[in-house]
N, C-alpha and C. Protein backbone atom coordinates (compact mmCIF):
# COMPACT_ATOMS: atom_id res chain seq x y z
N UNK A 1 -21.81 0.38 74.53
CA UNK A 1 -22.97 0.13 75.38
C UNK A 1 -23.16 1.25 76.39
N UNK A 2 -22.36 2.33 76.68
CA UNK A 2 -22.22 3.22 77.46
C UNK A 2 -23.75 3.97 77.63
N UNK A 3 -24.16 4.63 76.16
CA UNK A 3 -25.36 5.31 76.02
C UNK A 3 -26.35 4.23 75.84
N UNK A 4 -26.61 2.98 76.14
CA UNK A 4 -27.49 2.40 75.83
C UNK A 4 -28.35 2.61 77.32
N UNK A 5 -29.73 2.27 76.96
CA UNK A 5 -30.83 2.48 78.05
C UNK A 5 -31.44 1.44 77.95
N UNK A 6 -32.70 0.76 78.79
CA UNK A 6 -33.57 0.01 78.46
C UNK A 6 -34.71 0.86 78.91
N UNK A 7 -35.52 0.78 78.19
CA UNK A 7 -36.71 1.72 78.72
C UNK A 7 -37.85 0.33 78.80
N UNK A 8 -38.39 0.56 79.91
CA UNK A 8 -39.35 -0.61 79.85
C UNK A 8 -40.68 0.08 79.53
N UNK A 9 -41.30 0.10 78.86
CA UNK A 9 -42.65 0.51 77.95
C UNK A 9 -43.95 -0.17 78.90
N UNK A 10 -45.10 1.00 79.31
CA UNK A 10 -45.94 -0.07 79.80
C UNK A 10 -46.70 0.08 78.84
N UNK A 11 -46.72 0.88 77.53
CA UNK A 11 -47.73 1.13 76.36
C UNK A 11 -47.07 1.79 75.02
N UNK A 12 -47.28 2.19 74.18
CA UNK A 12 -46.82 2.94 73.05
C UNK A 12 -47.33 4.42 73.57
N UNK A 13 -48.45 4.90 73.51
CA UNK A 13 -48.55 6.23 74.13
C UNK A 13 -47.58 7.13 75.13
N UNK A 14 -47.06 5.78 76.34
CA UNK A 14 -46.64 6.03 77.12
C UNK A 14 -45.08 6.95 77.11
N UNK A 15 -44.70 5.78 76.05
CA UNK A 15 -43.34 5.92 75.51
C UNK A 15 -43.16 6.58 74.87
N UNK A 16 -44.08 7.14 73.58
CA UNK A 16 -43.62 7.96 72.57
C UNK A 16 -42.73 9.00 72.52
N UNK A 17 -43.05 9.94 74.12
CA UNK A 17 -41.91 11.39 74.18
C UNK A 17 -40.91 10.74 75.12
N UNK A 18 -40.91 9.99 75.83
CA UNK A 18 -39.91 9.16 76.72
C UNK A 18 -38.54 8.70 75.40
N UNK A 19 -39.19 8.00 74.48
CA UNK A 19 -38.11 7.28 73.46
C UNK A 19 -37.45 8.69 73.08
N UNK A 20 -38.28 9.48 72.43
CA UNK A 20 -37.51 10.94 72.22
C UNK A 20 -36.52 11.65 72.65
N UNK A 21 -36.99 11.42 74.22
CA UNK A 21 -36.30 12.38 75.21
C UNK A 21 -34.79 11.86 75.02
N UNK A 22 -35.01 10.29 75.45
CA UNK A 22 -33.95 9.61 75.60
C UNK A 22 -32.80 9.44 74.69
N UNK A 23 -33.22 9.98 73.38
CA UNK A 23 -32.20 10.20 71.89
C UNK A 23 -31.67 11.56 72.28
N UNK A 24 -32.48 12.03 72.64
CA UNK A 24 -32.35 14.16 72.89
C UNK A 24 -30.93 13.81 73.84
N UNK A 25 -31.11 13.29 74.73
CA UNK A 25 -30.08 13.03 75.89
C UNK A 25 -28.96 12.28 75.75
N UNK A 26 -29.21 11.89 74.61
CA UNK A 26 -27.85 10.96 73.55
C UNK A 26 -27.86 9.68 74.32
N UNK A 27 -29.14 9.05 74.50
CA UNK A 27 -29.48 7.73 75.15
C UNK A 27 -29.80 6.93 73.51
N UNK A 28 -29.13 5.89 73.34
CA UNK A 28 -29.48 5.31 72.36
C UNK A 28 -30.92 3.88 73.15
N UNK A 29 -31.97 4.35 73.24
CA UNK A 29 -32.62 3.59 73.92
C UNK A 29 -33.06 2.22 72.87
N UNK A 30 -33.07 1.10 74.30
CA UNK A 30 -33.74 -0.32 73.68
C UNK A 30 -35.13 -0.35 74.47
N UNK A 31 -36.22 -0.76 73.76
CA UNK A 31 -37.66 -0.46 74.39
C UNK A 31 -37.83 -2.09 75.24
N UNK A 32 -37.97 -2.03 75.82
CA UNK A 32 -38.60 -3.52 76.61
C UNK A 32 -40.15 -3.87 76.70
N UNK A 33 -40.72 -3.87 76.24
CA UNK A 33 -42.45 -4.27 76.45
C UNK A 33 -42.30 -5.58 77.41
N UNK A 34 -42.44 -5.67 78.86
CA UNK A 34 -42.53 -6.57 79.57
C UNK A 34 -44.18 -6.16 80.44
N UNK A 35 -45.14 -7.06 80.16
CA UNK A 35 -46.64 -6.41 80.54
C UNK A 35 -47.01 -7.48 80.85
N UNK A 36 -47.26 -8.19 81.98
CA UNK A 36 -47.75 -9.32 81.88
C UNK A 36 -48.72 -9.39 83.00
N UNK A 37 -49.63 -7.87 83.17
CA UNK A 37 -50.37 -7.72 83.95
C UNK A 37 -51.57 -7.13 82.89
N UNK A 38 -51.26 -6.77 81.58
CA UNK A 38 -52.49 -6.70 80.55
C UNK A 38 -52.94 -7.29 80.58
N UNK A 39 -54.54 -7.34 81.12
CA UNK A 39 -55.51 -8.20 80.90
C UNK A 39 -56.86 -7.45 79.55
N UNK A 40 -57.53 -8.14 78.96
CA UNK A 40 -57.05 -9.86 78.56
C UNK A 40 -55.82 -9.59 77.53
N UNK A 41 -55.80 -10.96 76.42
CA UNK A 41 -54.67 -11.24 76.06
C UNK A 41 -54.97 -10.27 74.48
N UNK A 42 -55.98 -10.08 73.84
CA UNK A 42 -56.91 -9.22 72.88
C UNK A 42 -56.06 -7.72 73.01
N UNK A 43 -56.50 -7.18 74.77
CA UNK A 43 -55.73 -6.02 74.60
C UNK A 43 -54.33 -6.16 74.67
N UNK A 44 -53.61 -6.81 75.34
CA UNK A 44 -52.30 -7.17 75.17
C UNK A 44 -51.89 -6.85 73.72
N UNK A 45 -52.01 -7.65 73.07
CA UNK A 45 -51.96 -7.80 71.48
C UNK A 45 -51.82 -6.52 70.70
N UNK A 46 -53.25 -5.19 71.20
CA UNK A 46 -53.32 -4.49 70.73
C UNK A 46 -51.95 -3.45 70.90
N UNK A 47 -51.81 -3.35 72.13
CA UNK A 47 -50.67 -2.87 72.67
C UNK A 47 -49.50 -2.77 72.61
N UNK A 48 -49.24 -3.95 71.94
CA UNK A 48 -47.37 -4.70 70.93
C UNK A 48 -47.90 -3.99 70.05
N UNK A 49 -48.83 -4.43 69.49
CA UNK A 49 -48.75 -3.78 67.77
C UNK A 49 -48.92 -2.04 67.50
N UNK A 50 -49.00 -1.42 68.60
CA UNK A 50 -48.68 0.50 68.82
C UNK A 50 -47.24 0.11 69.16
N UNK A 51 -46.61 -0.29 70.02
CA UNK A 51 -45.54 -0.66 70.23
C UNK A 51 -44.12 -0.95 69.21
N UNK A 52 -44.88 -1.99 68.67
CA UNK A 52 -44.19 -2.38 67.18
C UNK A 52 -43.94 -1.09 65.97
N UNK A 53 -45.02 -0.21 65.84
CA UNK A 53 -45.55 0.70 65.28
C UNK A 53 -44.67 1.84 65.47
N UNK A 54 -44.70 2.04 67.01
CA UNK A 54 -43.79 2.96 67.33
C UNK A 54 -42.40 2.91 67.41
N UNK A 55 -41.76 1.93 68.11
CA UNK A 55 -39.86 1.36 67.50
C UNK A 55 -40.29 1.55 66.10
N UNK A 56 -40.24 1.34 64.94
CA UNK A 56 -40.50 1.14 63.77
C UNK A 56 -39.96 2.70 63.59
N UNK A 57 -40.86 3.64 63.82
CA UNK A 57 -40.80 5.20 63.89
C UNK A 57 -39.61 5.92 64.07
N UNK A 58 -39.19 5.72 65.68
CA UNK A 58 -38.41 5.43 66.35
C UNK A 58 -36.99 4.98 65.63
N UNK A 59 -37.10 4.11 64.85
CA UNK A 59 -36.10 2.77 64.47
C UNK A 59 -35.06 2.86 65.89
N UNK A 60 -36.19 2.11 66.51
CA UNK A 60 -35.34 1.12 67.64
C UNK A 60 -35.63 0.06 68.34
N UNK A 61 -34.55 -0.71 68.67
CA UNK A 61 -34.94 -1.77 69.18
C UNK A 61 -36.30 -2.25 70.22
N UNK A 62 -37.14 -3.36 69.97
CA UNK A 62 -37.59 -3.46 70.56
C UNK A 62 -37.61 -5.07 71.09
N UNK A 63 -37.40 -5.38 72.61
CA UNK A 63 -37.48 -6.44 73.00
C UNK A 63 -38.87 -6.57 74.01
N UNK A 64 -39.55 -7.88 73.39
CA UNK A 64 -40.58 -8.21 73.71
C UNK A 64 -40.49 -8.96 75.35
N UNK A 65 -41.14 -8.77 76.29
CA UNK A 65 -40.80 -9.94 77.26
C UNK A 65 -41.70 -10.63 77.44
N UNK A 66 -41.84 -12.11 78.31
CA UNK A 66 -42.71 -13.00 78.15
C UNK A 66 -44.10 -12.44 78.52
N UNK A 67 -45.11 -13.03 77.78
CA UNK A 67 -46.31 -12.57 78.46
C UNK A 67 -47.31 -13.91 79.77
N UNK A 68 -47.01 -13.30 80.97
CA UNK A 68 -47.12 -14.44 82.02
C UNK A 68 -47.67 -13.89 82.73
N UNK A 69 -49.72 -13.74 82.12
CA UNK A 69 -50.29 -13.06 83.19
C UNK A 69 -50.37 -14.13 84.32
N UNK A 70 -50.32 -15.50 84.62
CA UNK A 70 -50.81 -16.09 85.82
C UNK A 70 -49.58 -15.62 86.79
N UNK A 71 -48.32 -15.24 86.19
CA UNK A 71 -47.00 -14.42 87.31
C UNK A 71 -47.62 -13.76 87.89
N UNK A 72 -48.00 -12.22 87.14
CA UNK A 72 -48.64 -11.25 87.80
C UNK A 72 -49.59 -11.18 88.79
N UNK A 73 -50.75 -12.32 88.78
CA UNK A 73 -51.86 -12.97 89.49
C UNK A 73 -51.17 -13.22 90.44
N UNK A 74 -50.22 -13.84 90.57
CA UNK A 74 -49.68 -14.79 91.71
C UNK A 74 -48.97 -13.75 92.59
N UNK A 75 -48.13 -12.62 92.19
CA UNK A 75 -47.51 -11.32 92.45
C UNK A 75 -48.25 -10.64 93.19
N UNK A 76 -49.43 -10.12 92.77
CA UNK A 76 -50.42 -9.27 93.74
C UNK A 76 -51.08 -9.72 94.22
N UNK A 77 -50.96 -11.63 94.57
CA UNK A 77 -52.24 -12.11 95.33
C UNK A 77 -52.50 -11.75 96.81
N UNK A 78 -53.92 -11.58 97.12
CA UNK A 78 -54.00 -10.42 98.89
C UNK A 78 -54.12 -9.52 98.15
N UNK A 79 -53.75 -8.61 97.09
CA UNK A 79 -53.94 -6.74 96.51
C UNK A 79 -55.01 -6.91 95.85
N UNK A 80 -55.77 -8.35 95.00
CA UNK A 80 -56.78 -7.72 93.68
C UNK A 80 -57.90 -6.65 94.46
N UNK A 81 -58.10 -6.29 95.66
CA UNK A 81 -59.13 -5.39 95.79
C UNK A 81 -58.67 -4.06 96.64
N UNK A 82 -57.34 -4.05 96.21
CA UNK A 82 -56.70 -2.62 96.41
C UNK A 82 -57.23 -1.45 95.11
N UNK A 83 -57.66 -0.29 96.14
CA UNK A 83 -57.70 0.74 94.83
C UNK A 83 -56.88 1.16 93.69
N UNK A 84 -57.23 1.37 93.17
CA UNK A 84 -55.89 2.18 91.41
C UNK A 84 -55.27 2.90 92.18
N UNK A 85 -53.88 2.66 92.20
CA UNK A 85 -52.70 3.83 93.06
C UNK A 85 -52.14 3.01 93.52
N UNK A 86 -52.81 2.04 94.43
CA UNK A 86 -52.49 1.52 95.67
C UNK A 86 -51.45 0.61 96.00
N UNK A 87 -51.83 -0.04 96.70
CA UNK A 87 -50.36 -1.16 97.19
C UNK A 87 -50.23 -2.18 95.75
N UNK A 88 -51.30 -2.73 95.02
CA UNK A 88 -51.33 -3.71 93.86
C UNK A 88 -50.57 -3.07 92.81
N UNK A 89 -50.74 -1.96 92.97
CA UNK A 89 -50.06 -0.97 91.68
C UNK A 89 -48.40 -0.86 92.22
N UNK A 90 -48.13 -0.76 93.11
CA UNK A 90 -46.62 -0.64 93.85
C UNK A 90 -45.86 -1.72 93.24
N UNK A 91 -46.66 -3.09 93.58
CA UNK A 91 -46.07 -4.87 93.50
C UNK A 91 -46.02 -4.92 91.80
N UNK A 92 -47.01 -4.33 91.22
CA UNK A 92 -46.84 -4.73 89.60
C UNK A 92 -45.93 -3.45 89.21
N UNK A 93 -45.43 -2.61 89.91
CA UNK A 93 -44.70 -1.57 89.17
C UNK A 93 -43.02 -2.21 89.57
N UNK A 94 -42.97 -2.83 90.65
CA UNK A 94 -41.90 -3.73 91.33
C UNK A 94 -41.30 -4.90 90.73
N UNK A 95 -42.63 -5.49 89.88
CA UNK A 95 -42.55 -6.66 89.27
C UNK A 95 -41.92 -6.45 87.71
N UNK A 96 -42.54 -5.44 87.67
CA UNK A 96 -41.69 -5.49 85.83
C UNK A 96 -40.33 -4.74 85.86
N UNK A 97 -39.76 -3.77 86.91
CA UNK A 97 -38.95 -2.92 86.95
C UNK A 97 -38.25 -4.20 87.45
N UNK A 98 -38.03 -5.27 88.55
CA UNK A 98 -36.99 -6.30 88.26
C UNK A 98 -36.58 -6.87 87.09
N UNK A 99 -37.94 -7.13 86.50
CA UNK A 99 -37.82 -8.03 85.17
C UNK A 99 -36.93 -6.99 84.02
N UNK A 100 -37.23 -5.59 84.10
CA UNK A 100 -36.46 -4.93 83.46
C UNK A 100 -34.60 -4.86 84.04
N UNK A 101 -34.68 -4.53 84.83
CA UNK A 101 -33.47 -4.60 85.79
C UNK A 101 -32.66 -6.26 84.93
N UNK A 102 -33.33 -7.04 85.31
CA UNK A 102 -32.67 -8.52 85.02
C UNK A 102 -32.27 -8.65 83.19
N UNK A 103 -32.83 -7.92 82.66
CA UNK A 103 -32.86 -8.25 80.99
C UNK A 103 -31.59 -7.15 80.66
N UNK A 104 -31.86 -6.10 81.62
CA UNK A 104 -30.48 -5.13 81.64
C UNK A 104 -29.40 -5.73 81.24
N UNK A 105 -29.40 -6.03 82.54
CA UNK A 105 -28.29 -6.82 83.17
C UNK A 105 -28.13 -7.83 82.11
N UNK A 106 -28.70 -8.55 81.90
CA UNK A 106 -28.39 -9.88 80.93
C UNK A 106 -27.81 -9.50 79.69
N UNK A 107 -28.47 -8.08 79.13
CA UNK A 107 -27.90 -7.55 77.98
C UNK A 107 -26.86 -6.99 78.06
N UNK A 108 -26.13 -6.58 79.10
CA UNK A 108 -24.80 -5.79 79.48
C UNK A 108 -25.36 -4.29 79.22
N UNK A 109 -26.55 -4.32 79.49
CA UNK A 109 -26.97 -2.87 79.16
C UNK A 109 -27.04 -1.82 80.92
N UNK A 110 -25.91 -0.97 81.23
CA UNK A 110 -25.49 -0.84 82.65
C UNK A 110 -26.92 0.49 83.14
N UNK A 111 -27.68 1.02 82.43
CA UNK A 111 -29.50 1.86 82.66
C UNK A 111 -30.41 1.56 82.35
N UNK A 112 -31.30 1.74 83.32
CA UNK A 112 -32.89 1.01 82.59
C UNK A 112 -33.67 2.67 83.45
N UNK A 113 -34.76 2.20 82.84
CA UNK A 113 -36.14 3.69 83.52
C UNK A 113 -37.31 2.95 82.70
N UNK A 114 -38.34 3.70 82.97
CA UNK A 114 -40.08 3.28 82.69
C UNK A 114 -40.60 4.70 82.21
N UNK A 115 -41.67 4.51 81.10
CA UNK A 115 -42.28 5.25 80.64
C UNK A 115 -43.52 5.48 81.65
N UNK A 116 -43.59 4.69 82.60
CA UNK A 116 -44.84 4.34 83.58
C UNK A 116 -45.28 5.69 83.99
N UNK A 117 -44.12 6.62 84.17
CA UNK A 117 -43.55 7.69 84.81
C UNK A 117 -44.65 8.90 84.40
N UNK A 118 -44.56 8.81 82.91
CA UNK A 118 -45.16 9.99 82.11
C UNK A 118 -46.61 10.44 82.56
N UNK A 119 -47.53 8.94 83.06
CA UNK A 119 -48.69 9.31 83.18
C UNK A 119 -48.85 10.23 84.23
N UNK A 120 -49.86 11.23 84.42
CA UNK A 120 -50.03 12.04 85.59
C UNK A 120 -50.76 11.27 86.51
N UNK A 121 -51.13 10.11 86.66
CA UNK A 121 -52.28 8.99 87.17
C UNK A 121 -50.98 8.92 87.81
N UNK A 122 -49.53 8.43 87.63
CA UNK A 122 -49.15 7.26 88.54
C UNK A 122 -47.66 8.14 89.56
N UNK A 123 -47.21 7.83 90.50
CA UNK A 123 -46.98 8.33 91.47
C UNK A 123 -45.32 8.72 91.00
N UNK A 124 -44.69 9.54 90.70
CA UNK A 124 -43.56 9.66 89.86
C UNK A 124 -42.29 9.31 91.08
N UNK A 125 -42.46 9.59 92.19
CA UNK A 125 -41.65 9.36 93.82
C UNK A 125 -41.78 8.18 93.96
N UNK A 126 -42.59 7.24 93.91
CA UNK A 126 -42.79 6.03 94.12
C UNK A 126 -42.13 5.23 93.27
N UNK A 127 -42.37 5.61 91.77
CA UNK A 127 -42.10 4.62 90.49
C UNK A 127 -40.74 4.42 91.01
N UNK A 128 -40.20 5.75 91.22
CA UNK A 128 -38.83 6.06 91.47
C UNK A 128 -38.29 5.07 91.92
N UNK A 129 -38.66 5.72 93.46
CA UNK A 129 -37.93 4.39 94.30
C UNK A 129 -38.11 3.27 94.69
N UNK A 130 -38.59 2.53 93.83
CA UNK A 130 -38.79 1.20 93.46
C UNK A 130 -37.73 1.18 92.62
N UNK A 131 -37.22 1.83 91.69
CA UNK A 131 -36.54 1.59 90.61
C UNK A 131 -35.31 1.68 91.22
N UNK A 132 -35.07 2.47 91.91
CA UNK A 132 -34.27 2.63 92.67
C UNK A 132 -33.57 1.04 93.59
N UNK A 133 -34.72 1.02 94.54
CA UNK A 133 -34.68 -0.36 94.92
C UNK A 133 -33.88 -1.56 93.81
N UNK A 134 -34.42 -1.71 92.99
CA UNK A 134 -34.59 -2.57 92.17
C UNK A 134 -32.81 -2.38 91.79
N UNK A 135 -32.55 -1.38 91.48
CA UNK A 135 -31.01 -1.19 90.98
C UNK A 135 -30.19 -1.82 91.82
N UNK A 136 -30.08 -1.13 93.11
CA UNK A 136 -29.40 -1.49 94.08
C UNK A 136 -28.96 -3.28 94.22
N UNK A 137 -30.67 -3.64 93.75
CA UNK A 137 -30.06 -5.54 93.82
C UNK A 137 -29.44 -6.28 92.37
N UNK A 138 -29.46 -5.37 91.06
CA UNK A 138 -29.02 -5.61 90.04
C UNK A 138 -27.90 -5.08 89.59
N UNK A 139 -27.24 -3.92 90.38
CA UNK A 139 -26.02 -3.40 90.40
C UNK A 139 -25.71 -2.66 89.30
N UNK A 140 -26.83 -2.05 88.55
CA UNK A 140 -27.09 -0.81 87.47
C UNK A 140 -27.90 0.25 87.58
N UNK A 141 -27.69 0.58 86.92
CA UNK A 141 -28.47 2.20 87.16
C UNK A 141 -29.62 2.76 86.52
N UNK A 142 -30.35 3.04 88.04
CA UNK A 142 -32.05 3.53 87.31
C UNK A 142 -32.70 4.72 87.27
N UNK A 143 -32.44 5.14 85.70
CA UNK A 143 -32.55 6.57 85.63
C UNK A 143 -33.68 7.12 86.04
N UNK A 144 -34.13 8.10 86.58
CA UNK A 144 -35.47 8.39 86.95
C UNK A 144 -35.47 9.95 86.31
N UNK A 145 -36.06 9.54 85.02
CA UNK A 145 -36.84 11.03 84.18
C UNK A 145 -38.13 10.98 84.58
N UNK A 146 -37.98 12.28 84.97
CA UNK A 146 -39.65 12.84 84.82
C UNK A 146 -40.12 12.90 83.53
N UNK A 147 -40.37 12.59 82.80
CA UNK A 147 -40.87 12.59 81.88
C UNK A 147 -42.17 13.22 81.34
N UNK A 148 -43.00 13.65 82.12
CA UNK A 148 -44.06 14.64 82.61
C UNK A 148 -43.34 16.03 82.43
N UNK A 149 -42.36 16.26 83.03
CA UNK A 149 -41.84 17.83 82.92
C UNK A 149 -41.58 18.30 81.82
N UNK A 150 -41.88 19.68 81.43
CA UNK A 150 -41.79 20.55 80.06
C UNK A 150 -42.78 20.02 79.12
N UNK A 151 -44.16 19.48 79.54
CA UNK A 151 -45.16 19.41 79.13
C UNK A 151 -44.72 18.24 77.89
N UNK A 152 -44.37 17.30 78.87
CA UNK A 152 -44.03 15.93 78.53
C UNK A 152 -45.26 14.51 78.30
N UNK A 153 -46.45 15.01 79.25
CA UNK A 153 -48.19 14.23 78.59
C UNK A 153 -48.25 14.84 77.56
N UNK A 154 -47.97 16.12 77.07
CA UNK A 154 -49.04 16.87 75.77
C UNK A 154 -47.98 16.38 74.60
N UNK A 155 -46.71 16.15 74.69
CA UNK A 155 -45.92 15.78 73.87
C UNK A 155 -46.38 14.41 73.26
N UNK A 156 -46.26 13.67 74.46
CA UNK A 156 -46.57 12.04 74.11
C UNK A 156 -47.58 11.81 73.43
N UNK A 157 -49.12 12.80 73.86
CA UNK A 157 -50.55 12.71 73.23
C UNK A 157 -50.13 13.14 71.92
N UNK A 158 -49.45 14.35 71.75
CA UNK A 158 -49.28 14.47 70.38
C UNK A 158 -48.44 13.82 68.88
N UNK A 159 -47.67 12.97 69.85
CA UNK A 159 -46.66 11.92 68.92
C UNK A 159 -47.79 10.98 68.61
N UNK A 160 -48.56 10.34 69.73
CA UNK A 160 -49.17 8.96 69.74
C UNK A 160 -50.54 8.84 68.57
N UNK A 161 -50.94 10.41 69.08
CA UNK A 161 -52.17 11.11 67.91
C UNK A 161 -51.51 11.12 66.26
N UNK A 162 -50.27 11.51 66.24
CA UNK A 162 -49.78 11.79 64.74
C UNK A 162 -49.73 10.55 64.56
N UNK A 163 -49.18 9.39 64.96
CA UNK A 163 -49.24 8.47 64.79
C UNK A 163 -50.00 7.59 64.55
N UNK A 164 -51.36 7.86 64.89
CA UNK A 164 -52.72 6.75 65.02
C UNK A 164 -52.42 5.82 66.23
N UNK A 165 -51.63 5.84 66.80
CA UNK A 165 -51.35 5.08 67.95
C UNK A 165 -52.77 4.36 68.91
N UNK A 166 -52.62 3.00 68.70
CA UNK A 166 -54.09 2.61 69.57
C UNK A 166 -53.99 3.32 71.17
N UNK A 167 -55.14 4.04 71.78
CA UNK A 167 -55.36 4.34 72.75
C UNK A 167 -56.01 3.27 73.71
N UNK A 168 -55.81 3.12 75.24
CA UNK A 168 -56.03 1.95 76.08
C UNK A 168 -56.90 3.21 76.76
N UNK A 169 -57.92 2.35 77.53
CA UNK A 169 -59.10 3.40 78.52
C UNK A 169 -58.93 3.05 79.84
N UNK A 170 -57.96 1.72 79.94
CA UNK A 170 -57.62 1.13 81.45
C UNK A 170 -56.47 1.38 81.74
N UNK A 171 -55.34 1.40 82.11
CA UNK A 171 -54.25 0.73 83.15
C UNK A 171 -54.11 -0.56 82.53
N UNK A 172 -54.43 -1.56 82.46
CA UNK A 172 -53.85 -2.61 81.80
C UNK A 172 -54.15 -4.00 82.81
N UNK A 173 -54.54 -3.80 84.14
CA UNK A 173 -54.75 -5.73 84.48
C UNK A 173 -56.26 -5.69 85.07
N UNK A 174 -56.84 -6.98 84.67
CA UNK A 174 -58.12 -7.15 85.09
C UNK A 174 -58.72 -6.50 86.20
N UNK A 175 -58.26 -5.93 87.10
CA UNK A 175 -58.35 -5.43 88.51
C UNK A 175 -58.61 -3.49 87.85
N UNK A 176 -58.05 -3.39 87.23
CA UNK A 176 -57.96 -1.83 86.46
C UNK A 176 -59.41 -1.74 85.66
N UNK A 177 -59.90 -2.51 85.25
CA UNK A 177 -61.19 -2.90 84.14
C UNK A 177 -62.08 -2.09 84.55
């Protein structure tokens, strides 16, 4: 279990050079799809099945987590009219990085990290230390790859493209739409 990782996936695109990296680095990674801020449930759907598509590729594990958008609702309630970036995006990046943290842990798996990271949209210092945070109360360790560096978006676009990989035009919760 030493080299095992959990990578928590917020998409297949996301992940594609992330899962890579993480073999490159002699991380035998397990993918986590925990999203339960995809709105609606249509794109959700679409999103497992690039997902599915991609472990498959990959050949690696993939664990699904519950899908509980009224959690997420209840999580950022007071944020739905925060801008994209903002404090709503902090609480749902908080919210799945526990849930990842906890499935870690449950699996005896002692690293977890997020593909969240890769996008150039989302705040790579922030994701961080949340994840960070998040370790500290689960008592494992949260790797923080840049995953962006060494032209780590053009990688991912180009795995996700060879792939046919479904492309998303949002962020993922009704508030992103």
């Amino acid at each position: 279990m030493q080299n095992k990782i959990l990578l928590h996936a917020c998409c297949a695109i996301c992940s594609a050079y992330p899962i890579q990296h993480l073999i490159d680095l002699d991380y035998s990674p397990v993918v986590y799809f925990y999203n339960p801020n995809i709105f609606p449930r249509a794109e959700y759907n679409k999103r497992l099945e690039a997902q599915i598509k991609l472990c498959e590729y990959y050949n690696c594990e993939l664990i699904q987590g519950e899908y509980s958008p009224e959690k997420y609702v209840d999580y950022v309630k007071g944020y739905e009219k925060e801008p994209e970036g903002g404090l709503r995006c902090n609480l749902c990046f908080d919210m799945r990085l526990k849930e990842t943290a906890k499935k870690a842990k449950e699996l005896g798996i002692n690293n977890f990290t997020t593909s969240i990271v890769i996008s150039p949209h989302k705040n790579f210092d922030k994701i961080s230390e949340i994840g960070m945070n998040v370790s500290a109360v689960y008592g494992i360790t949260y790797v923080a790859i840049n995953f962006r560096k060494k032209d780590g978006f053009l990688k991912t676009n180009k795995i996700a493209n060879g792939l046919g990989l479904y492309r998303q035009n949002y962020c993922g919760c009704q508030y992103s739409l």
